[in-house]
PDB file of N, CA and C in Angstrom:
ATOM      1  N   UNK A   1     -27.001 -13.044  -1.295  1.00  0.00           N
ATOM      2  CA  UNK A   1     -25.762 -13.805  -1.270  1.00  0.00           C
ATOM      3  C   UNK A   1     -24.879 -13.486  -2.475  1.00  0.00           C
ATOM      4  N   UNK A   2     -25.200 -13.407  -3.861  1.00  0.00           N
ATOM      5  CA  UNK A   2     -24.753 -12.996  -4.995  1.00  0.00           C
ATOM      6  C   UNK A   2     -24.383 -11.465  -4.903  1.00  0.00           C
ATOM      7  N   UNK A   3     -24.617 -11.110  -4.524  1.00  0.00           N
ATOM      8  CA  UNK A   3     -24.210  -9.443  -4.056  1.00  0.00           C
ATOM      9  C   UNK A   3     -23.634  -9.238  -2.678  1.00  0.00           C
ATOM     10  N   UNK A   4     -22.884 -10.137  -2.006  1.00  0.00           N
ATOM     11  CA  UNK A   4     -22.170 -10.344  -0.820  1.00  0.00           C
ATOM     12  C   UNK A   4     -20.783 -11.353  -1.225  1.00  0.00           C
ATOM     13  N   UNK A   5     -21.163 -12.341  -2.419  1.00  0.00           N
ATOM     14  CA  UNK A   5     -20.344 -12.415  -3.025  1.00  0.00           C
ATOM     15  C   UNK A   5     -19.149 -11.424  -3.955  1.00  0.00           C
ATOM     16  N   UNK A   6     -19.832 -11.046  -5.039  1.00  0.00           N
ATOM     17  CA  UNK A   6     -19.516  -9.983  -5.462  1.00  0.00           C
ATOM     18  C   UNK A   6     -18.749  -8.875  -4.541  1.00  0.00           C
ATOM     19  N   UNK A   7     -19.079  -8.536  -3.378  1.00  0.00           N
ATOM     20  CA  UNK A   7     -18.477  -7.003  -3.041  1.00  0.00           C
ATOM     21  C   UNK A   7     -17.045  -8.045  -2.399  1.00  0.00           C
ATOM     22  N   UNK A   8     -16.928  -9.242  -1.944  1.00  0.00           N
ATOM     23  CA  UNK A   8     -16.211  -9.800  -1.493  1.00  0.00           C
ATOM     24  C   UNK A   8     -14.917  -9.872  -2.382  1.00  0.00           C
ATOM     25  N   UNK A   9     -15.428 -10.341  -3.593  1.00  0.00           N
ATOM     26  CA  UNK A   9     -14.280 -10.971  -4.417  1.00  0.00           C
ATOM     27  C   UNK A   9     -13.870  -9.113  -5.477  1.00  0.00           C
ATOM     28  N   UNK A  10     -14.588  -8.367  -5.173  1.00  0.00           N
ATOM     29  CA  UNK A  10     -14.457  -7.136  -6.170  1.00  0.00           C
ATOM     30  C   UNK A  10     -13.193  -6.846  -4.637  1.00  0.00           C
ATOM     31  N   UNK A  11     -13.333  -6.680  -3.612  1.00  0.00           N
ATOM     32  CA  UNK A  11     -12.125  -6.272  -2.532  1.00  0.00           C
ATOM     33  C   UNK A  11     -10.596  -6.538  -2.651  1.00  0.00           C
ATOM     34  N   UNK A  12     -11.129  -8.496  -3.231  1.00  0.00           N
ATOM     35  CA  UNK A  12      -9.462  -9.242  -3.212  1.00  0.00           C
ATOM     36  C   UNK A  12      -8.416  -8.347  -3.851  1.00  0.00           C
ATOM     37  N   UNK A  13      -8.429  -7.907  -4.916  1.00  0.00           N
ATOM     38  CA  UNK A  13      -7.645  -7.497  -5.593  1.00  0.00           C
ATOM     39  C   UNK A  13      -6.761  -6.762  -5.250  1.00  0.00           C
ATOM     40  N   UNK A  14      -7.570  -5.379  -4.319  1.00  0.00           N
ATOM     41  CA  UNK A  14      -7.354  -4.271  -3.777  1.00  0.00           C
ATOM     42  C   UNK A  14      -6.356  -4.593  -2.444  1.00  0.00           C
ATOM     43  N   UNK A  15      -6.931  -5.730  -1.741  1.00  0.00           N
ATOM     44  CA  UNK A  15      -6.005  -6.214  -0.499  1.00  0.00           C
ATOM     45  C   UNK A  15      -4.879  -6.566  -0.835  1.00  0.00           C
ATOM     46  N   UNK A  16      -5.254  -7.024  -2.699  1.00  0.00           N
ATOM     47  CA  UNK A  16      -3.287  -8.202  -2.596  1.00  0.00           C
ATOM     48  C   UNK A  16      -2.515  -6.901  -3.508  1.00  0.00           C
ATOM     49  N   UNK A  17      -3.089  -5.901  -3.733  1.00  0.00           N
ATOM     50  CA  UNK A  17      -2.353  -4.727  -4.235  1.00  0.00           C
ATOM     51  C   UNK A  17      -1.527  -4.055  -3.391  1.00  0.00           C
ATOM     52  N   UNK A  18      -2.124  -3.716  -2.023  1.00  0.00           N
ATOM     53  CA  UNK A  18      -2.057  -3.640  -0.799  1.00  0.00           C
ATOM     54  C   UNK A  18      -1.092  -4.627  -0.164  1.00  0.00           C
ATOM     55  N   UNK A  19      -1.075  -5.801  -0.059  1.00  0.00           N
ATOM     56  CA  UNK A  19      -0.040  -6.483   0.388  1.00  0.00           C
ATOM     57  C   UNK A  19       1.151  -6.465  -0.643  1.00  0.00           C
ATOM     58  N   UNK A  20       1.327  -6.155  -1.829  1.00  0.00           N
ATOM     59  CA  UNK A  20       2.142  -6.283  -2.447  1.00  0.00           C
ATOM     60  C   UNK A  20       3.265  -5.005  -2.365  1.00  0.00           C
ATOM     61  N   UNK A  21       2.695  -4.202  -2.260  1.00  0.00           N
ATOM     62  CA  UNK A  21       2.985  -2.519  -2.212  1.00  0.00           C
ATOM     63  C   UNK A  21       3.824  -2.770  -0.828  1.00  0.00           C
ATOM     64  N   UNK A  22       3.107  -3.371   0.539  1.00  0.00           N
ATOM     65  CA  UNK A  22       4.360  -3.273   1.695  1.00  0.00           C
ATOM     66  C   UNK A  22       5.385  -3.874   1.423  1.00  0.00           C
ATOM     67  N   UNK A  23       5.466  -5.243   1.169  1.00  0.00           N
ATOM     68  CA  UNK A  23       6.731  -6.096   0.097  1.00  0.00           C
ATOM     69  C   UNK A  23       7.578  -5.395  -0.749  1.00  0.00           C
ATOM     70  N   UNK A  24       7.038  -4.744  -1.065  1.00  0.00           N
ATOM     71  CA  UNK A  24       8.006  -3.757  -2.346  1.00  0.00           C
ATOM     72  C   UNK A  24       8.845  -2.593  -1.604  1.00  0.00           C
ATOM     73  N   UNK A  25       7.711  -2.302  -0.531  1.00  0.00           N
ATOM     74  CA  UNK A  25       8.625  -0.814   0.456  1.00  0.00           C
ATOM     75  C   UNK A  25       9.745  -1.423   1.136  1.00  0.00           C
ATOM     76  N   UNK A  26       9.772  -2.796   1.753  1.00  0.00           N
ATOM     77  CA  UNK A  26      10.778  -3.663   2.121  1.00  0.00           C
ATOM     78  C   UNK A  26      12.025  -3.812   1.169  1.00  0.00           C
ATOM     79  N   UNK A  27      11.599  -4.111  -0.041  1.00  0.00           N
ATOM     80  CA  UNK A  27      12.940  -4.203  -1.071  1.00  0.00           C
ATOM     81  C   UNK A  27      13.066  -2.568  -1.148  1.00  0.00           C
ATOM     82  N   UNK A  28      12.494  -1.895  -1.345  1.00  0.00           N
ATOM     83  CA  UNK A  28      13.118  -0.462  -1.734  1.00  0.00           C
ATOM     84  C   UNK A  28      14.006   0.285  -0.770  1.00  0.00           C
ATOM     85  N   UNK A  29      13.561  -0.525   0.799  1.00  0.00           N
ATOM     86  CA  UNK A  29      14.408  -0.099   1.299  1.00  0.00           C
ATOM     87  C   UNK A  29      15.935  -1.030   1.639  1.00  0.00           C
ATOM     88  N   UNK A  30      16.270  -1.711   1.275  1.00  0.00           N
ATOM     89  CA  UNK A  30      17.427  -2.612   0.823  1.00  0.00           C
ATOM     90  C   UNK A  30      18.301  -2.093  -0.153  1.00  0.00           C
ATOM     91  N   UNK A  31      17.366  -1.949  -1.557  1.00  0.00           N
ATOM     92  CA  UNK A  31      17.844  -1.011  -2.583  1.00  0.00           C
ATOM     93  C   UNK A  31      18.922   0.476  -2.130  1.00  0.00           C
ATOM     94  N   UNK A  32      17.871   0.874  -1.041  1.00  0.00           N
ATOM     95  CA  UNK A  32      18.599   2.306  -1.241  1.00  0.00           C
ATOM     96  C   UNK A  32      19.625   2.019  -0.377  1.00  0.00           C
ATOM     97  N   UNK A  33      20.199   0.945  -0.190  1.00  0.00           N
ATOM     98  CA  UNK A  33      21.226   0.870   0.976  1.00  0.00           C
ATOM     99  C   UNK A  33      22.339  -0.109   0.534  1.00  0.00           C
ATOM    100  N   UNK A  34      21.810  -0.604  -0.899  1.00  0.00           N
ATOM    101  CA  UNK A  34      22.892  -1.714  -1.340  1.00  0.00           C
ATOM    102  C   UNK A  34      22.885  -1.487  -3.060  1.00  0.00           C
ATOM    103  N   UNK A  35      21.858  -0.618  -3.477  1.00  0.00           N
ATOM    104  CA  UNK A  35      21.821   0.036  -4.889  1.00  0.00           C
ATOM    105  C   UNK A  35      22.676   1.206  -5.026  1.00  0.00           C
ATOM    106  N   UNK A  36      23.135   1.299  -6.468  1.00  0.00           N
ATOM    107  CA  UNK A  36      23.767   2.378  -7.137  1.00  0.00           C
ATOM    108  C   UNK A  36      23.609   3.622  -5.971  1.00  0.00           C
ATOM    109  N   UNK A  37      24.162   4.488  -6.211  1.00  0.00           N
ATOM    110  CA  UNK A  37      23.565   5.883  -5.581  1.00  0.00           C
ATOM    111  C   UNK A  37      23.516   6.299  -6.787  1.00  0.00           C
ATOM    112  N   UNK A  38      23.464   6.231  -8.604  1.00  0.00           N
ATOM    113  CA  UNK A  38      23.116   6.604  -9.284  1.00  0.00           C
ATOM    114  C   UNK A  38      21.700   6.094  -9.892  1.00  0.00           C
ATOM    115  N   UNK A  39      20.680   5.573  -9.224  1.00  0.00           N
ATOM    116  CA  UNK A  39      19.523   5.097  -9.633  1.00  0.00           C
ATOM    117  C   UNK A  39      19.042   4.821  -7.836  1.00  0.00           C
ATOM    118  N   UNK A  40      19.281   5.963  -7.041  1.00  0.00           N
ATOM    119  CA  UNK A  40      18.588   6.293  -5.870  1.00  0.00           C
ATOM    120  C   UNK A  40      17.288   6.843  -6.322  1.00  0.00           C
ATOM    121  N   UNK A  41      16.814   7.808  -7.244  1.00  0.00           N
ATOM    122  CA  UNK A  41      16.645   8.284  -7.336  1.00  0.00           C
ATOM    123  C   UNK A  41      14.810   7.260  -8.211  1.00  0.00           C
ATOM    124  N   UNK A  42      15.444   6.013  -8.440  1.00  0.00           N
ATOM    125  CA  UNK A  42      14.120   5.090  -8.613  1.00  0.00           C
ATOM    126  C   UNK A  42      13.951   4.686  -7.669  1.00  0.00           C
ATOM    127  N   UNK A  43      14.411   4.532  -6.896  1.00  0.00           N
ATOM    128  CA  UNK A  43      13.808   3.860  -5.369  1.00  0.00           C
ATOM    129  C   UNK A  43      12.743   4.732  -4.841  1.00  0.00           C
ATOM    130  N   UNK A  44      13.216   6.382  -4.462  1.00  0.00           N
ATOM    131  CA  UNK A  44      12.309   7.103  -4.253  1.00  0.00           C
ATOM    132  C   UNK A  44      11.015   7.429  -4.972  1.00  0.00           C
ATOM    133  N   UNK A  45      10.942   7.015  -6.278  1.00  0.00           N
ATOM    134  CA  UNK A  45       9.546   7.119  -7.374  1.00  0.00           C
ATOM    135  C   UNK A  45       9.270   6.154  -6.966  1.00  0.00           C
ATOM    136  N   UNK A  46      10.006   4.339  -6.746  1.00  0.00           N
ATOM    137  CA  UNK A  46       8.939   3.565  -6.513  1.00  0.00           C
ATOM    138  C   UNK A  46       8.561   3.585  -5.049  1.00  0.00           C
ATOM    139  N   UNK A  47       8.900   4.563  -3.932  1.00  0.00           N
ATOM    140  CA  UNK A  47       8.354   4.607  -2.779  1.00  0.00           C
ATOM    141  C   UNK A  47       6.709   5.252  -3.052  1.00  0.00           C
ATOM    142  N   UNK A  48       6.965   6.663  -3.854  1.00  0.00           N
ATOM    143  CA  UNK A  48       5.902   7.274  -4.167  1.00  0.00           C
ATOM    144  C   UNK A  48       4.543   6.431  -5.029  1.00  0.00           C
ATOM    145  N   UNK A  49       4.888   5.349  -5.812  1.00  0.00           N
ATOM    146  CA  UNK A  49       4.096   4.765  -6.525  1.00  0.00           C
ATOM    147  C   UNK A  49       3.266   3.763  -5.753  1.00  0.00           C
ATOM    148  N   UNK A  50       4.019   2.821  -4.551  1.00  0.00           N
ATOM    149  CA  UNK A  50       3.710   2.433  -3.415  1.00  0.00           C
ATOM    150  C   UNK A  50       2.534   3.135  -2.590  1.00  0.00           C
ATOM    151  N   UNK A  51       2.822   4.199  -2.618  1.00  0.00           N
ATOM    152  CA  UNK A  51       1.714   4.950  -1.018  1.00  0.00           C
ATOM    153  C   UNK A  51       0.585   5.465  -2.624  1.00  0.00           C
ATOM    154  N   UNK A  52       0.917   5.580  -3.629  1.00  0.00           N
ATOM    155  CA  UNK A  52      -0.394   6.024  -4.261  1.00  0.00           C
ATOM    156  C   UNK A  52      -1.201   4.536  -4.351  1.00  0.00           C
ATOM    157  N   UNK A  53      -0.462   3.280  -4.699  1.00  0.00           N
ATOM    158  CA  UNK A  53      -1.261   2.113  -4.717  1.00  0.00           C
ATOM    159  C   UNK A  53      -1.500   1.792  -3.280  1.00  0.00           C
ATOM    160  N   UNK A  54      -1.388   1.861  -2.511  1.00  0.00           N
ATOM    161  CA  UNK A  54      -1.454   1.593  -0.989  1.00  0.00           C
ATOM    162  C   UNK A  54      -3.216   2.811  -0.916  1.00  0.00           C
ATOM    163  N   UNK A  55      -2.718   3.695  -1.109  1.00  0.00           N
ATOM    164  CA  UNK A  55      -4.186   4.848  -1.156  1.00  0.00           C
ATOM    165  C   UNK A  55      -5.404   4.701  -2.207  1.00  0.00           C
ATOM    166  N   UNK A  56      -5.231   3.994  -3.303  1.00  0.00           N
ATOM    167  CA  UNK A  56      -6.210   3.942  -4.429  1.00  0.00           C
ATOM    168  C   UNK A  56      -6.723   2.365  -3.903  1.00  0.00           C
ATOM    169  N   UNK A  57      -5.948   1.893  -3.370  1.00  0.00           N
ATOM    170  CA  UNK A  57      -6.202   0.190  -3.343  1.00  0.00           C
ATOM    171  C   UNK A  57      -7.408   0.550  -1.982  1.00  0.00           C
ATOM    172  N   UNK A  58      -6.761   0.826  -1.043  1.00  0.00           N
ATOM    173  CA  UNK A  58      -7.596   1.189   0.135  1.00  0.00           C
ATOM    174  C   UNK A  58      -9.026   1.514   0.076  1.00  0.00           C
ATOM    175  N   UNK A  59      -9.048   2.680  -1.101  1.00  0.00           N
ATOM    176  CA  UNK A  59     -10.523   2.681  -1.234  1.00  0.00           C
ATOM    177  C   UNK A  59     -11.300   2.154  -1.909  1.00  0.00           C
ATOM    178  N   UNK A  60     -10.791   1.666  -2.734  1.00  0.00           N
ATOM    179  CA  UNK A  60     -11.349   0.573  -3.696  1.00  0.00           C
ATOM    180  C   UNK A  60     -12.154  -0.722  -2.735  1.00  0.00           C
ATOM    181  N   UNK A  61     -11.176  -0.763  -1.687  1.00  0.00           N
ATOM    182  CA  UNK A  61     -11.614  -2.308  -0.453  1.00  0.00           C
ATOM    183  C   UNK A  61     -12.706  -1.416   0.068  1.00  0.00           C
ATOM    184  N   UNK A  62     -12.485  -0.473   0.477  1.00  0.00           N
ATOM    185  CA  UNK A  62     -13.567   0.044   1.293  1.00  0.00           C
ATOM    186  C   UNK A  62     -14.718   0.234   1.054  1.00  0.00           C
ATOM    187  N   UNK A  63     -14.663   1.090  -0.535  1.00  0.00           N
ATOM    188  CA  UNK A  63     -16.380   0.923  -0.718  1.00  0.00           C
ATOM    189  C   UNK A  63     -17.114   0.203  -1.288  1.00  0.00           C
ATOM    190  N   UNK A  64     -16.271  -1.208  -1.051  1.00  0.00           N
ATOM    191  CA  UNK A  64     -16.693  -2.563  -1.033  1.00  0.00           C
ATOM    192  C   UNK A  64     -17.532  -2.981   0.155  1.00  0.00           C
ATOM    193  N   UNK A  65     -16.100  -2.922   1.203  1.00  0.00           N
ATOM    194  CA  UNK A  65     -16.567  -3.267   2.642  1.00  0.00           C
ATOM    195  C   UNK A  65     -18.011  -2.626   3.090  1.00  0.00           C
ATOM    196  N   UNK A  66     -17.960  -1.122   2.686  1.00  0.00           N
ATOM    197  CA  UNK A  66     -19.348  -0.730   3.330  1.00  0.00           C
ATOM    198  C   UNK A  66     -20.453  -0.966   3.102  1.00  0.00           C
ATOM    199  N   UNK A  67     -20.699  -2.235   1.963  1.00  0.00           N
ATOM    200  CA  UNK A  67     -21.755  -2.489   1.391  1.00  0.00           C
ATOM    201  C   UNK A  67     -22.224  -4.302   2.134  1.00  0.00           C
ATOM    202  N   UNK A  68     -21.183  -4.602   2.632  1.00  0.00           N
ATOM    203  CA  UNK A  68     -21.210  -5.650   3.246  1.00  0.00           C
ATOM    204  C   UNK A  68     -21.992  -6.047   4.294  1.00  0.00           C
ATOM    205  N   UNK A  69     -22.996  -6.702   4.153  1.00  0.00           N
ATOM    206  CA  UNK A  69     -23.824  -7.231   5.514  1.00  0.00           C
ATOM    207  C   UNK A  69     -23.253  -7.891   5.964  1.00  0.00           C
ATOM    208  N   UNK A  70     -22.316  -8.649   5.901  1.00  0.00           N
ATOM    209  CA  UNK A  70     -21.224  -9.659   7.199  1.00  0.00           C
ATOM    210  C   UNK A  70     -20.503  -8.504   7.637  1.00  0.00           C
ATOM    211  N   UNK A  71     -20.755  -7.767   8.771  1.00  0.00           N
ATOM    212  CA  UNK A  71     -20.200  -6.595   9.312  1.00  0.00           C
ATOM    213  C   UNK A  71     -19.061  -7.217  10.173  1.00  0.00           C
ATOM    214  N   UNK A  72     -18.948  -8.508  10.498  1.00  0.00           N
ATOM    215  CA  UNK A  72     -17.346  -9.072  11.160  1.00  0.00           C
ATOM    216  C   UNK A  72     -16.718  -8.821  10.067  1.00  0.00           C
ATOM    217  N   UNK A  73     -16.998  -9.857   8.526  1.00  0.00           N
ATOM    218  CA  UNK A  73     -15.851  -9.867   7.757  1.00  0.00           C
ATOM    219  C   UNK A  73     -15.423  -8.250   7.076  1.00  0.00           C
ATOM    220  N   UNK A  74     -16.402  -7.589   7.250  1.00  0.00           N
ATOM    221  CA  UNK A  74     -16.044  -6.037   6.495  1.00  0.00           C
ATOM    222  C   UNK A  74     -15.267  -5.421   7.755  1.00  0.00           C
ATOM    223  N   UNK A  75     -15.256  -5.299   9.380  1.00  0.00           N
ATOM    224  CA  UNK A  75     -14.798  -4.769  10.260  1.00  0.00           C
ATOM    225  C   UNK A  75     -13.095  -5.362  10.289  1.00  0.00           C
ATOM    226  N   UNK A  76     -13.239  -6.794  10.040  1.00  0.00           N
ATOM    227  CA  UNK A  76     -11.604  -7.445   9.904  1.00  0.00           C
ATOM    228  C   UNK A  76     -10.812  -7.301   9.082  1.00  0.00           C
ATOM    229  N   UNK A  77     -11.787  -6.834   7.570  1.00  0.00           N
ATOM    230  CA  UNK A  77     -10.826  -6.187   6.795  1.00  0.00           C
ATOM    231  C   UNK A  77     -10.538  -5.020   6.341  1.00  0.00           C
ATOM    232  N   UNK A  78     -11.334  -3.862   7.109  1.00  0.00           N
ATOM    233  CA  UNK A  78     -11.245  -2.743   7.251  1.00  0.00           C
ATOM    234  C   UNK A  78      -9.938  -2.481   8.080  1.00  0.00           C
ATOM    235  N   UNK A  79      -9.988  -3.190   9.577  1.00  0.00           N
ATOM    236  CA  UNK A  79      -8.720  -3.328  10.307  1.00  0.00           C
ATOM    237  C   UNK A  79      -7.732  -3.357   9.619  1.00  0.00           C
ATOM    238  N   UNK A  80      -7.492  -4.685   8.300  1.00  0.00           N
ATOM    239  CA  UNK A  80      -6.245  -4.701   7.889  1.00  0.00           C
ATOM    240  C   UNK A  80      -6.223  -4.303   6.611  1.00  0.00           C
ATOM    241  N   UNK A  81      -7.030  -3.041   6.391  1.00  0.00           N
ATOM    242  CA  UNK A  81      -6.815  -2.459   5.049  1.00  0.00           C
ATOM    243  C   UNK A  81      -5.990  -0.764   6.449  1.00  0.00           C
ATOM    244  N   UNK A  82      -6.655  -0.350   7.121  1.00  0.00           N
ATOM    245  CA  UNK A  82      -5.883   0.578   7.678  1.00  0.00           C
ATOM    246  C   UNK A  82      -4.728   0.470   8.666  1.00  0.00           C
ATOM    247  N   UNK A  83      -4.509  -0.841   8.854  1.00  0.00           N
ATOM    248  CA  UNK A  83      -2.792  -1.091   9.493  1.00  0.00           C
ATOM    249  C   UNK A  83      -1.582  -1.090   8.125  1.00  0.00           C
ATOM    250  N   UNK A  84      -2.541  -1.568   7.037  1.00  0.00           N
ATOM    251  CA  UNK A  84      -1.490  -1.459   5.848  1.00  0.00           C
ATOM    252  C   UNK A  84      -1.242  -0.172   5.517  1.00  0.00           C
ATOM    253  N   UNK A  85      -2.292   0.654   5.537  1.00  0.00           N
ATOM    254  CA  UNK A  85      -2.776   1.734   4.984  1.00  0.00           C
ATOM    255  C   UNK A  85      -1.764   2.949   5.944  1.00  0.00           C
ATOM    256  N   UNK A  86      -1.668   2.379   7.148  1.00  0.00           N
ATOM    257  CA  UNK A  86      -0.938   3.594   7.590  1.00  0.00           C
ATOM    258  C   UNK A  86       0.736   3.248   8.260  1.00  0.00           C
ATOM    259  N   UNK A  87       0.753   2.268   8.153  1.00  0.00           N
ATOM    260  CA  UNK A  87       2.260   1.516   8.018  1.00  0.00           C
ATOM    261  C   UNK A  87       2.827   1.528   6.961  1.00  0.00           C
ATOM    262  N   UNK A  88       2.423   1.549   5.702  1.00  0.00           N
ATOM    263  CA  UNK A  88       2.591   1.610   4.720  1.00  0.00           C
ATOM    264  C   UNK A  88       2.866   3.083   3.848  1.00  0.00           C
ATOM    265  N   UNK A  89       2.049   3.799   4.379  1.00  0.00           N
ATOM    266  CA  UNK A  89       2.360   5.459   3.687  1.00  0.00           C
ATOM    267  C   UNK A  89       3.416   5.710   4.724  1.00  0.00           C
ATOM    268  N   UNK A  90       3.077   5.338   5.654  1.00  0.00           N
ATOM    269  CA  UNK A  90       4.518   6.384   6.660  1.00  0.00           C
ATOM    270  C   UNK A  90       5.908   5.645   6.113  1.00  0.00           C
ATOM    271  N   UNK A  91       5.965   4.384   6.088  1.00  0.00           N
ATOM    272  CA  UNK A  91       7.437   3.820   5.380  1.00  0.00           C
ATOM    273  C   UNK A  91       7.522   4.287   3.880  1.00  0.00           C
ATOM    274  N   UNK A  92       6.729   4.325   3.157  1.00  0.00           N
ATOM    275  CA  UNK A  92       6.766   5.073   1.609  1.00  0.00           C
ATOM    276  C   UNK A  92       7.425   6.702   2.107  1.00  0.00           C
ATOM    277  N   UNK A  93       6.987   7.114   2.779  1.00  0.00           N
ATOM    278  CA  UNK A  93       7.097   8.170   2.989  1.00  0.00           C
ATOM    279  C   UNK A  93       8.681   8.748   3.997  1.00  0.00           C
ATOM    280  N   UNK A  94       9.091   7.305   4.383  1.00  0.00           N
ATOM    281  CA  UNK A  94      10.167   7.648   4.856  1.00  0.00           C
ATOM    282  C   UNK A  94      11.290   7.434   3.938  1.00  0.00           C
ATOM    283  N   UNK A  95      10.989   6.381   3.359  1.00  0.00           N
ATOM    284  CA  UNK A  95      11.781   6.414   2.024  1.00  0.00           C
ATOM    285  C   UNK A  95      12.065   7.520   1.072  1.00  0.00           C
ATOM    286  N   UNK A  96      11.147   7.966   0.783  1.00  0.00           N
ATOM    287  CA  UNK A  96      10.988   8.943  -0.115  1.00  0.00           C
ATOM    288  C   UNK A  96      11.446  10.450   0.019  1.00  0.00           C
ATOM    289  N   UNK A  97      11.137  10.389   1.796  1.00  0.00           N
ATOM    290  CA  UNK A  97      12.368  11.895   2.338  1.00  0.00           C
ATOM    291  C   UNK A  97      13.420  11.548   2.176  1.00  0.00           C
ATOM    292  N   UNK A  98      14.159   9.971   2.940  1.00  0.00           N
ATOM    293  CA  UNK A  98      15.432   9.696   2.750  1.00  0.00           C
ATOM    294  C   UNK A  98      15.956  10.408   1.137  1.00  0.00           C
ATOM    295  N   UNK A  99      15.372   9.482  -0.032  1.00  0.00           N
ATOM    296  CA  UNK A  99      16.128  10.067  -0.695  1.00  0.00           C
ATOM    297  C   UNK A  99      15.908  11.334  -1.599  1.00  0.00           C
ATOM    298  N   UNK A 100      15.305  12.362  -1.074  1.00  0.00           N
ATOM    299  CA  UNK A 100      15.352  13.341  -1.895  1.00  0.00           C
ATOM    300  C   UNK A 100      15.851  14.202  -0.528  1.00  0.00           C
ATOM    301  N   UNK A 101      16.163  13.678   0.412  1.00  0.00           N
ATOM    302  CA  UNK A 101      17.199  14.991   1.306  1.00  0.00           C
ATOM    303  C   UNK A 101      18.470  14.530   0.756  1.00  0.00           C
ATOM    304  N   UNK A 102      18.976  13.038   0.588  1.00  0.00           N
ATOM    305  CA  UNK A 102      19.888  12.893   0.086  1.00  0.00           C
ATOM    306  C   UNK A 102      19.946  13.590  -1.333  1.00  0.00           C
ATOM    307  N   UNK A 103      19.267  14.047  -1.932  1.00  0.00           N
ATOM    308  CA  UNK A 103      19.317  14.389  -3.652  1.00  0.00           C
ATOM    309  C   UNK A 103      19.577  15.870  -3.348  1.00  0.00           C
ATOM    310  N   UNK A 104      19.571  16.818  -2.274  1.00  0.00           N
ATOM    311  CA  UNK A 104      19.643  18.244  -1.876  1.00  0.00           C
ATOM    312  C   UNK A 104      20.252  18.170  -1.349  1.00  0.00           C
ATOM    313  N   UNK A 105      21.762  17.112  -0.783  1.00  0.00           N
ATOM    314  CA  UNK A 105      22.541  17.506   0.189  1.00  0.00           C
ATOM    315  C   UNK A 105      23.424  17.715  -0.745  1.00  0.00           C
TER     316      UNK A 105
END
């Protein structure tokens, strides 16, 4: 139980890093549409900083989860570590073309 604890509460962190990172791709994309076009150019770093915490956070939950004998609660949050995980890099990632095609046009 003390070691089911543990892998549980060592995960939280990683999930609310993870939830925080999609929140942020939401404002960044506001930013690039109501911000300077002379500080476009932070929006796109914080898209990139996003999908690296979105990717480091991910595994951090995971090789948590795989240690987990409650195989529901590790399967439910595996689910919503890879809906973040890949909703999340593809919008980082759309951001982040947006503005560096804009920075080469």
């Amino acid at each position: 139980d003390v070691m089911e604890t543990a892998l549980v509460n060592a995960s939280l962190p990683g999930l609310e890093v993870m939830k925080v990172s999609c929140e942020c791709l939401h404002l960044l994309d506001e930013l690039s549409t109501i911000g300077t076009r002379l500080a476009i150019s932070d929006v796109g770093v914080g898209a990139a900083f996003c999908e690296a915490a979105l990717k480091g956070s991910a595994l951090n939950v995971l090789i948590n989860t795989k240690s987990m004998v409650n195989r529901v609660y590790a399967g439910e949050t595996n689910f919503h570590v890879h809906r973040m995980l890949e909703d999340g890099t593809a919008h980082a990632r759309r951001i982040y073309d947006e503005v560096i095609g804009g920075l080469f046009s």
